[in-house]
PDB file of N, CA and C in Angstrom:
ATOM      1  N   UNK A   1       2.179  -7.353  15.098  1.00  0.00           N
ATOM      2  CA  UNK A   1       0.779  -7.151  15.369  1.00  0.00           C
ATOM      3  C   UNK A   1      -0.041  -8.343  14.878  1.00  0.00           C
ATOM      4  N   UNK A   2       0.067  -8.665  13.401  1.00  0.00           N
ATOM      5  CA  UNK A   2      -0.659  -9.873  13.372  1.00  0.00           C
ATOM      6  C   UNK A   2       0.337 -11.312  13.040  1.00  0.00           C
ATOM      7  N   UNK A   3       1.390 -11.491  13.548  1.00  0.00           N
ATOM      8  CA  UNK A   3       2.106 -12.153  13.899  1.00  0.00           C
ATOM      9  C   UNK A   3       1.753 -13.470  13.913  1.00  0.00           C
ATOM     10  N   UNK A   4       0.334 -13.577  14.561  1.00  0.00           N
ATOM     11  CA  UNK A   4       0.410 -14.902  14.742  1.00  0.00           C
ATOM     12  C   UNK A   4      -0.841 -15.468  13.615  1.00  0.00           C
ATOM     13  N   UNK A   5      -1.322 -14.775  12.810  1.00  0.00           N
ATOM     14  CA  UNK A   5      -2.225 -15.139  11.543  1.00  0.00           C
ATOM     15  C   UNK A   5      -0.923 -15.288  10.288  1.00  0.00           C
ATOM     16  N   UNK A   6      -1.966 -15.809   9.066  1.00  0.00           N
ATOM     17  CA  UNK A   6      -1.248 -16.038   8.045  1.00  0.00           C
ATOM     18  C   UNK A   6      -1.331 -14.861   7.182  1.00  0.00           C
ATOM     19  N   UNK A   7      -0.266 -14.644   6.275  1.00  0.00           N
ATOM     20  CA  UNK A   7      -0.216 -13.034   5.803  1.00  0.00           C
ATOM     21  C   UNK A   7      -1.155 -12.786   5.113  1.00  0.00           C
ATOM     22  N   UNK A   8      -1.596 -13.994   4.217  1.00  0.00           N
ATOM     23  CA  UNK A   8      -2.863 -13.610   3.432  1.00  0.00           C
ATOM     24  C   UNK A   8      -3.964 -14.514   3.642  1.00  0.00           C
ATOM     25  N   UNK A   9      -5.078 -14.048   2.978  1.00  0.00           N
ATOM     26  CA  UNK A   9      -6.199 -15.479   2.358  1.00  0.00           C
ATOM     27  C   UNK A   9      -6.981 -14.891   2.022  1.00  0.00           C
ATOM     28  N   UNK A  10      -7.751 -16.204   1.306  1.00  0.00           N
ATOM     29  CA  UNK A  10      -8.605 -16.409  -0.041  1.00  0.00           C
ATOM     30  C   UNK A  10     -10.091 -16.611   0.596  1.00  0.00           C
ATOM     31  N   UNK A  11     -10.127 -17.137  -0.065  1.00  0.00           N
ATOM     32  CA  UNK A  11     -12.512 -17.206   0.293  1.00  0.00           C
ATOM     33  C   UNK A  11     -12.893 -16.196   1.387  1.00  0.00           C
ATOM     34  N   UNK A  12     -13.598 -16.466   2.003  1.00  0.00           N
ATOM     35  CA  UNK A  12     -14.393 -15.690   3.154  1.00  0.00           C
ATOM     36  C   UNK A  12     -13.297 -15.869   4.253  1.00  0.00           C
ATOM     37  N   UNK A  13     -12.807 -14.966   5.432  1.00  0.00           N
ATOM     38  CA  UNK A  13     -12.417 -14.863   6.826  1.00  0.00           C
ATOM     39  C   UNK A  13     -12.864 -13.931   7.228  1.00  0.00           C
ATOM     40  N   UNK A  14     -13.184 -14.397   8.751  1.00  0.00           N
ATOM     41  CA  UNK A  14     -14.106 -13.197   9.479  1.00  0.00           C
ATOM     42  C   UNK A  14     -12.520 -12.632  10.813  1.00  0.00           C
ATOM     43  N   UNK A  15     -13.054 -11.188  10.591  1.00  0.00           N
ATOM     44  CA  UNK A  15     -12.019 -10.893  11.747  1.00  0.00           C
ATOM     45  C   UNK A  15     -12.669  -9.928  12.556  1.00  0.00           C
ATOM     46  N   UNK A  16     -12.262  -9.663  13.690  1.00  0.00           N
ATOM     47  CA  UNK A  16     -12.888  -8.900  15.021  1.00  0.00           C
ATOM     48  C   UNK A  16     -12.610  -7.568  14.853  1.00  0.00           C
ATOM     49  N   UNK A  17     -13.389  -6.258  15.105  1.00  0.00           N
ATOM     50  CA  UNK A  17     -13.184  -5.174  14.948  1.00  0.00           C
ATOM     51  C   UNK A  17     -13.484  -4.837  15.834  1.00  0.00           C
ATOM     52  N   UNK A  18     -12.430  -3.532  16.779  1.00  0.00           N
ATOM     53  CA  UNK A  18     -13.200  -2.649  18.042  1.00  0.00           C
ATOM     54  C   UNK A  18     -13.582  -1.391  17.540  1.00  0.00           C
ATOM     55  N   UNK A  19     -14.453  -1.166  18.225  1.00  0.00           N
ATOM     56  CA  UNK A  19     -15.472   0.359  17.969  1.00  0.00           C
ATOM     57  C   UNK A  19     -16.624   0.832  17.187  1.00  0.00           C
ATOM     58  N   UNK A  20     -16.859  -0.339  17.024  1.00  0.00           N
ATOM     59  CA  UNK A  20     -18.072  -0.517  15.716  1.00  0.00           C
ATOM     60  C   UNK A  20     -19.424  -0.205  16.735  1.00  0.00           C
ATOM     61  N   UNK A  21     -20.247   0.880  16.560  1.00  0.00           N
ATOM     62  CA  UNK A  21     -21.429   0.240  17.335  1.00  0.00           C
ATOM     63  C   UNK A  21     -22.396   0.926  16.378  1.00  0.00           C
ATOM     64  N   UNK A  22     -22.344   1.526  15.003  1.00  0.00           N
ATOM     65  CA  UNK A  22     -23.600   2.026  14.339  1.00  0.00           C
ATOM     66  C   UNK A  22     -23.283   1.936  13.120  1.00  0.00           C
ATOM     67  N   UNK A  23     -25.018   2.191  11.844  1.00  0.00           N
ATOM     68  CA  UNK A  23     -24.904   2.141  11.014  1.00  0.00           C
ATOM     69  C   UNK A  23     -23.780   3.058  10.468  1.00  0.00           C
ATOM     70  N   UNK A  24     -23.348   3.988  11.126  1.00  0.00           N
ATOM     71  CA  UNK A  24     -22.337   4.301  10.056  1.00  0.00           C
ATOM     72  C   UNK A  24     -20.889   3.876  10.247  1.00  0.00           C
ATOM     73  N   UNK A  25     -20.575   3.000  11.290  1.00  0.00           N
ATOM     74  CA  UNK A  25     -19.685   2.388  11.762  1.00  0.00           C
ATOM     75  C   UNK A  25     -19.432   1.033  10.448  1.00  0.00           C
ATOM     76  N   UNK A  26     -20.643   0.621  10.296  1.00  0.00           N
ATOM     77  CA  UNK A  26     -20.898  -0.364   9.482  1.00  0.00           C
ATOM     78  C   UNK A  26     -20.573   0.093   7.905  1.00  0.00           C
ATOM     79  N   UNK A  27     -20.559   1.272   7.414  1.00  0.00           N
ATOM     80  CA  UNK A  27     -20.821   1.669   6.355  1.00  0.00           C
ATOM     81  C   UNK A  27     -19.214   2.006   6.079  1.00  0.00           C
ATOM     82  N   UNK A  28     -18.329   2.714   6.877  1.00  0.00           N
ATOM     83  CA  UNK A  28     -17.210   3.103   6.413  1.00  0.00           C
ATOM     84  C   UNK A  28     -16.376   2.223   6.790  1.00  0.00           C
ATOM     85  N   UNK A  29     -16.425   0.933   7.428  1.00  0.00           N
ATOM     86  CA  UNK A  29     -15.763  -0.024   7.243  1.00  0.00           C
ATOM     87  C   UNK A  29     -15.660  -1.082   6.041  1.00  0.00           C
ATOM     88  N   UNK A  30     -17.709  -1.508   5.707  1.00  0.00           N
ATOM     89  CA  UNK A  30     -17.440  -1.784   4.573  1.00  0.00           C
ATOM     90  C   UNK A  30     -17.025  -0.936   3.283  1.00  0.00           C
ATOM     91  N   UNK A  31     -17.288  -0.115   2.775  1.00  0.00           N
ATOM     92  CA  UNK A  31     -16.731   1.093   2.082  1.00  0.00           C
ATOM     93  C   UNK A  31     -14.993   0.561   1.535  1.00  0.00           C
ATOM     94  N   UNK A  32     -14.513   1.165   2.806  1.00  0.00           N
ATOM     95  CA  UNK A  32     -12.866   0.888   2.961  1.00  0.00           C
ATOM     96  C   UNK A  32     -12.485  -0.567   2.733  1.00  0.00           C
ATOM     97  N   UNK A  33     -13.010  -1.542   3.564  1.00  0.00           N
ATOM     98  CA  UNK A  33     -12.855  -2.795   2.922  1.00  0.00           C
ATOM     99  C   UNK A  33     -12.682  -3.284   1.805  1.00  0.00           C
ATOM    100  N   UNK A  34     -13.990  -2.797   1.045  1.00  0.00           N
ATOM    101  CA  UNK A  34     -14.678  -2.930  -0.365  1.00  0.00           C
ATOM    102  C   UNK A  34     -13.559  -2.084  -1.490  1.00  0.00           C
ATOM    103  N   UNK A  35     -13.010  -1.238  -1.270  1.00  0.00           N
ATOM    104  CA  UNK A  35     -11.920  -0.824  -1.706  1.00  0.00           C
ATOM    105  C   UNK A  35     -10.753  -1.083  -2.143  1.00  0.00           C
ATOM    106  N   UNK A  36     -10.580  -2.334  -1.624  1.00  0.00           N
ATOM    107  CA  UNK A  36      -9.433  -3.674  -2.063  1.00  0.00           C
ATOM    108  C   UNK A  36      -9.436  -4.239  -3.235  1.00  0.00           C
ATOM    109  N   UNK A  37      -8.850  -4.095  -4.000  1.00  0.00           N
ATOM    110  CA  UNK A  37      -8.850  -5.282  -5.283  1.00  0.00           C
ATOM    111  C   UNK A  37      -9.025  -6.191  -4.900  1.00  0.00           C
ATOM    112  N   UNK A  38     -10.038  -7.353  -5.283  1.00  0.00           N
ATOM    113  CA  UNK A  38     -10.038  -8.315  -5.225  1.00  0.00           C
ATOM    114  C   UNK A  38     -11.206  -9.101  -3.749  1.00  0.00           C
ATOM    115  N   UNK A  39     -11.348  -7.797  -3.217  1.00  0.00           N
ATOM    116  CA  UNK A  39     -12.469  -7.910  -1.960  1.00  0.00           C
ATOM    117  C   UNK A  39     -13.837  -8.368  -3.097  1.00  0.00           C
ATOM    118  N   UNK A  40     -14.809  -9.556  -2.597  1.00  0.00           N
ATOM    119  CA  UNK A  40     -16.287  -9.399  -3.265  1.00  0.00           C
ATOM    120  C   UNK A  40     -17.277  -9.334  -2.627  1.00  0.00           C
ATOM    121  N   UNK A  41     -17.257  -8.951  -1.238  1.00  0.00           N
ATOM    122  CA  UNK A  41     -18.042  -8.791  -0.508  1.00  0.00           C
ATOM    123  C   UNK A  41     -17.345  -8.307   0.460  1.00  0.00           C
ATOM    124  N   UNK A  42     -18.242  -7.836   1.756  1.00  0.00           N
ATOM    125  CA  UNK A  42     -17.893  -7.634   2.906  1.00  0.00           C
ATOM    126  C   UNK A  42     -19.160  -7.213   4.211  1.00  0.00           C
ATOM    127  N   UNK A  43     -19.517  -8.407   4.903  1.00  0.00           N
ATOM    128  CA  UNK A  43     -20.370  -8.747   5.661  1.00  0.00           C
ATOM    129  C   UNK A  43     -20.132  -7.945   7.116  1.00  0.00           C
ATOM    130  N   UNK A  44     -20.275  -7.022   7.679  1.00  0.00           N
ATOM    131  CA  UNK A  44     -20.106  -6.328   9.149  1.00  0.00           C
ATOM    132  C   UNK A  44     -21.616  -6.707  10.326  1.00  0.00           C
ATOM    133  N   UNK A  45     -21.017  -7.022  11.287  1.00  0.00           N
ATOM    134  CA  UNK A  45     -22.286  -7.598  12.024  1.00  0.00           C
ATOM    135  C   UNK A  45     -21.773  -6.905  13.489  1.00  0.00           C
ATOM    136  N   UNK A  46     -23.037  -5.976  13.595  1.00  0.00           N
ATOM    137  CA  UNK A  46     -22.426  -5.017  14.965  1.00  0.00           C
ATOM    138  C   UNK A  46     -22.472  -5.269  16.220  1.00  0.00           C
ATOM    139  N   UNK A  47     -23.093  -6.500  16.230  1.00  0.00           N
ATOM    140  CA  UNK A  47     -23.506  -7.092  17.114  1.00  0.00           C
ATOM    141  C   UNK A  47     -22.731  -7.913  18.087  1.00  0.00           C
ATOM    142  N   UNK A  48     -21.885  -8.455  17.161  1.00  0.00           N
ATOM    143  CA  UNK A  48     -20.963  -9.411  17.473  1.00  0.00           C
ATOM    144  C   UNK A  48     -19.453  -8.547  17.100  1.00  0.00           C
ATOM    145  N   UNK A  49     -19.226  -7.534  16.660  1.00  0.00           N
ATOM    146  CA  UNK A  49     -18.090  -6.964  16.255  1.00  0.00           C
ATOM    147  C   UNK A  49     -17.116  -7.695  15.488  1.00  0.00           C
ATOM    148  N   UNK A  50     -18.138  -8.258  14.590  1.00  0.00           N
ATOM    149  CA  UNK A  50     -16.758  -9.169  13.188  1.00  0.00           C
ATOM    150  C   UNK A  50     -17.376  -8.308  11.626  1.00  0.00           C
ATOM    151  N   UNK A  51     -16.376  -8.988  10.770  1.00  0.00           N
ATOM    152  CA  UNK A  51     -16.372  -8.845   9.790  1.00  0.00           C
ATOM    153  C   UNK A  51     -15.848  -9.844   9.071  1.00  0.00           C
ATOM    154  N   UNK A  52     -16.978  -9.996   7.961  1.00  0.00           N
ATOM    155  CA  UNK A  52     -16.514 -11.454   7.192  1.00  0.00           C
ATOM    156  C   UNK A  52     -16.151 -10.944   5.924  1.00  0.00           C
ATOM    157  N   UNK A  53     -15.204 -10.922   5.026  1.00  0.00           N
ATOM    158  CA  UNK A  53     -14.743 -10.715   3.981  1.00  0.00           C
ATOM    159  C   UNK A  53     -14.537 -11.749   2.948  1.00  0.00           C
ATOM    160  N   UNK A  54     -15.041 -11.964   1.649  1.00  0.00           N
ATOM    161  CA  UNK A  54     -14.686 -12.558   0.890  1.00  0.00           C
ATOM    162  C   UNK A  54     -14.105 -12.535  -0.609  1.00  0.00           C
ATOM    163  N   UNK A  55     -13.490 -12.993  -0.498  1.00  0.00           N
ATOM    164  CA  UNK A  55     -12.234 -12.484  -2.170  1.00  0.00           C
ATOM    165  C   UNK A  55     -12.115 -13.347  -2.906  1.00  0.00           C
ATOM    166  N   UNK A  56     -11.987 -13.010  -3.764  1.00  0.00           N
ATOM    167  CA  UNK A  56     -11.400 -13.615  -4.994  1.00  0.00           C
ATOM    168  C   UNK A  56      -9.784 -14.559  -5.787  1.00  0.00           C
ATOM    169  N   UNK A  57      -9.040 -13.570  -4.880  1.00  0.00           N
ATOM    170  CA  UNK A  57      -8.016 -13.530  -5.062  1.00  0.00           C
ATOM    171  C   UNK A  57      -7.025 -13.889  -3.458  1.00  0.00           C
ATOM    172  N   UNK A  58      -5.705 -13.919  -3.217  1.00  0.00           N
ATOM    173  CA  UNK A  58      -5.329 -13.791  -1.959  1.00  0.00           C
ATOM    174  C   UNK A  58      -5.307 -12.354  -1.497  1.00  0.00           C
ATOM    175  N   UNK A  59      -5.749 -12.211  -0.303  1.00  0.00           N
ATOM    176  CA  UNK A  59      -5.808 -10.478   0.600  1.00  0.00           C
ATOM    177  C   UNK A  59      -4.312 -10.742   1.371  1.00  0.00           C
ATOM    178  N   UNK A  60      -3.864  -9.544   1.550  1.00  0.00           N
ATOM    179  CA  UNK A  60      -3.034  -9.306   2.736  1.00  0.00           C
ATOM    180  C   UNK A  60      -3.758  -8.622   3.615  1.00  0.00           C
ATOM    181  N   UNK A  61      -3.822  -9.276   5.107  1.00  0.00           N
ATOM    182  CA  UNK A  61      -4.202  -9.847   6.166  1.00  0.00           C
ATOM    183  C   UNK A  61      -3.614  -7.724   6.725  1.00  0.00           C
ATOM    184  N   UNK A  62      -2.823  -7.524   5.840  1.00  0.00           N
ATOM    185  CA  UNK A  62      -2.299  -6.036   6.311  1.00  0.00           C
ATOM    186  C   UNK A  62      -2.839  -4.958   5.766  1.00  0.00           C
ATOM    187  N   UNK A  63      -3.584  -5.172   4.157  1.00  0.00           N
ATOM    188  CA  UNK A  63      -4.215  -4.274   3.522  1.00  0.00           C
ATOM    189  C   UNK A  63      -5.559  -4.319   4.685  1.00  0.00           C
ATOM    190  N   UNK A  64      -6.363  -5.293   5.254  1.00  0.00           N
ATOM    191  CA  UNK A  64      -7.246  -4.992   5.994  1.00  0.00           C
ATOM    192  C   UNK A  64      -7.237  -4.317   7.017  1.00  0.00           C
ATOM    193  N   UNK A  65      -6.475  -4.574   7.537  1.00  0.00           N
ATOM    194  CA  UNK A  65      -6.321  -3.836   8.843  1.00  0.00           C
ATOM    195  C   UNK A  65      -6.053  -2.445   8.461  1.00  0.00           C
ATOM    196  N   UNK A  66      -5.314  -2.004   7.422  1.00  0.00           N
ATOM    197  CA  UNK A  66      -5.274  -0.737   7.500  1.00  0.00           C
ATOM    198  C   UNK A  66      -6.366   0.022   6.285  1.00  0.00           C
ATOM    199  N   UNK A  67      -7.427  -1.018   6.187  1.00  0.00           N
ATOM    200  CA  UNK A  67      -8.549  -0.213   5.564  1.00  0.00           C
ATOM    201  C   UNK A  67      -9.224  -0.192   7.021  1.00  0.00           C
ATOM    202  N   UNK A  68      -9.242  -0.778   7.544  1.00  0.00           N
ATOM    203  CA  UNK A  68     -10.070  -0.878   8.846  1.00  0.00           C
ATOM    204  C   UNK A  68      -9.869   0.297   9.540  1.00  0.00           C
ATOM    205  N   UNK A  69      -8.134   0.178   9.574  1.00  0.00           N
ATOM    206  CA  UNK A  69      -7.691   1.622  10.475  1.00  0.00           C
ATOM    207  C   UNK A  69      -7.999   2.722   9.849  1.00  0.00           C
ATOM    208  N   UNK A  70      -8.304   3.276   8.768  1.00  0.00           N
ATOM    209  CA  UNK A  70      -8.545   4.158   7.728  1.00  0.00           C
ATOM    210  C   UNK A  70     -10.053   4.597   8.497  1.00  0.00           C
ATOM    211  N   UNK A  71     -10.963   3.550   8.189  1.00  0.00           N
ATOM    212  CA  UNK A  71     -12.210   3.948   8.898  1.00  0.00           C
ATOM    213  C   UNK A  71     -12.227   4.369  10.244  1.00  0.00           C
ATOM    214  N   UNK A  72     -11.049   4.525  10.444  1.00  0.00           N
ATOM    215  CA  UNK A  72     -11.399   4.395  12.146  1.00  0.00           C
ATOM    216  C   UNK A  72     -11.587   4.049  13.698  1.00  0.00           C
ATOM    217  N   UNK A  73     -11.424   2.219  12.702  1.00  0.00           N
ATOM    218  CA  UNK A  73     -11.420   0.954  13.915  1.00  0.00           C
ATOM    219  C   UNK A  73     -10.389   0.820  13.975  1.00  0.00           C
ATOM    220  N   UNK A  74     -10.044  -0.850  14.494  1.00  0.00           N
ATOM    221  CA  UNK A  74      -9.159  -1.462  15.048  1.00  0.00           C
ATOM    222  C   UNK A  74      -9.475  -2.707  14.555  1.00  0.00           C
ATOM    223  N   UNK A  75      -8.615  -3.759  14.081  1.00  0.00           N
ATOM    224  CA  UNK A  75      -8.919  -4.838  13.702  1.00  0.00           C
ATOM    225  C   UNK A  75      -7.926  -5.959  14.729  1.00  0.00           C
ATOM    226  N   UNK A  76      -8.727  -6.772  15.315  1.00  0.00           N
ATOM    227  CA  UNK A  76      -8.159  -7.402  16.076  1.00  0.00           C
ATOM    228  C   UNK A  76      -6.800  -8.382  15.954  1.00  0.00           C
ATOM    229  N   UNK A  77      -5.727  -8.685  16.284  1.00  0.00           N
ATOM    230  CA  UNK A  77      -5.337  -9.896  15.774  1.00  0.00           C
ATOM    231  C   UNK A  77      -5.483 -11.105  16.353  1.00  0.00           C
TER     232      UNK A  77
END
């Protein structure tokens, strides 16, 4: 599935989400996101259907997606 990204990363990456179209779309994604060790933000823009995340530490590229899927969405690869 995300095969062709790198397993993790560090600073800010923005990734594409399907099904987002309201504030509360926005809210339980960041929520779940924000839920990550090591997440320090998490930017959702509904407009454009991304999400910019930024950490501290390295993320797995797999913990997101399945906070994403948790909420509900789909995170693109």
């Amino acid at each position: 599935m995300l095969s062709d990204t790198a397993p993790d990363f560090t600073a800010s990456t923005t990734f594409t989400v399907t099904g987002m179209s309201c504030a509360h779309c926005q809210v339980a994604v960041t929520e779940e996101i924000s839920a990550i060790e090591g997440v320090e933000s998490v930017d959702v823009d509904l407009a454009t259907g991304t999400v910019t995340v930024t950490a501290d530490r390295p993320i797995d590229r797999a913990d997101i997606a399945a906070a994403v899927d948790e909420a509900g969405y789909v995170l693109v690869p």
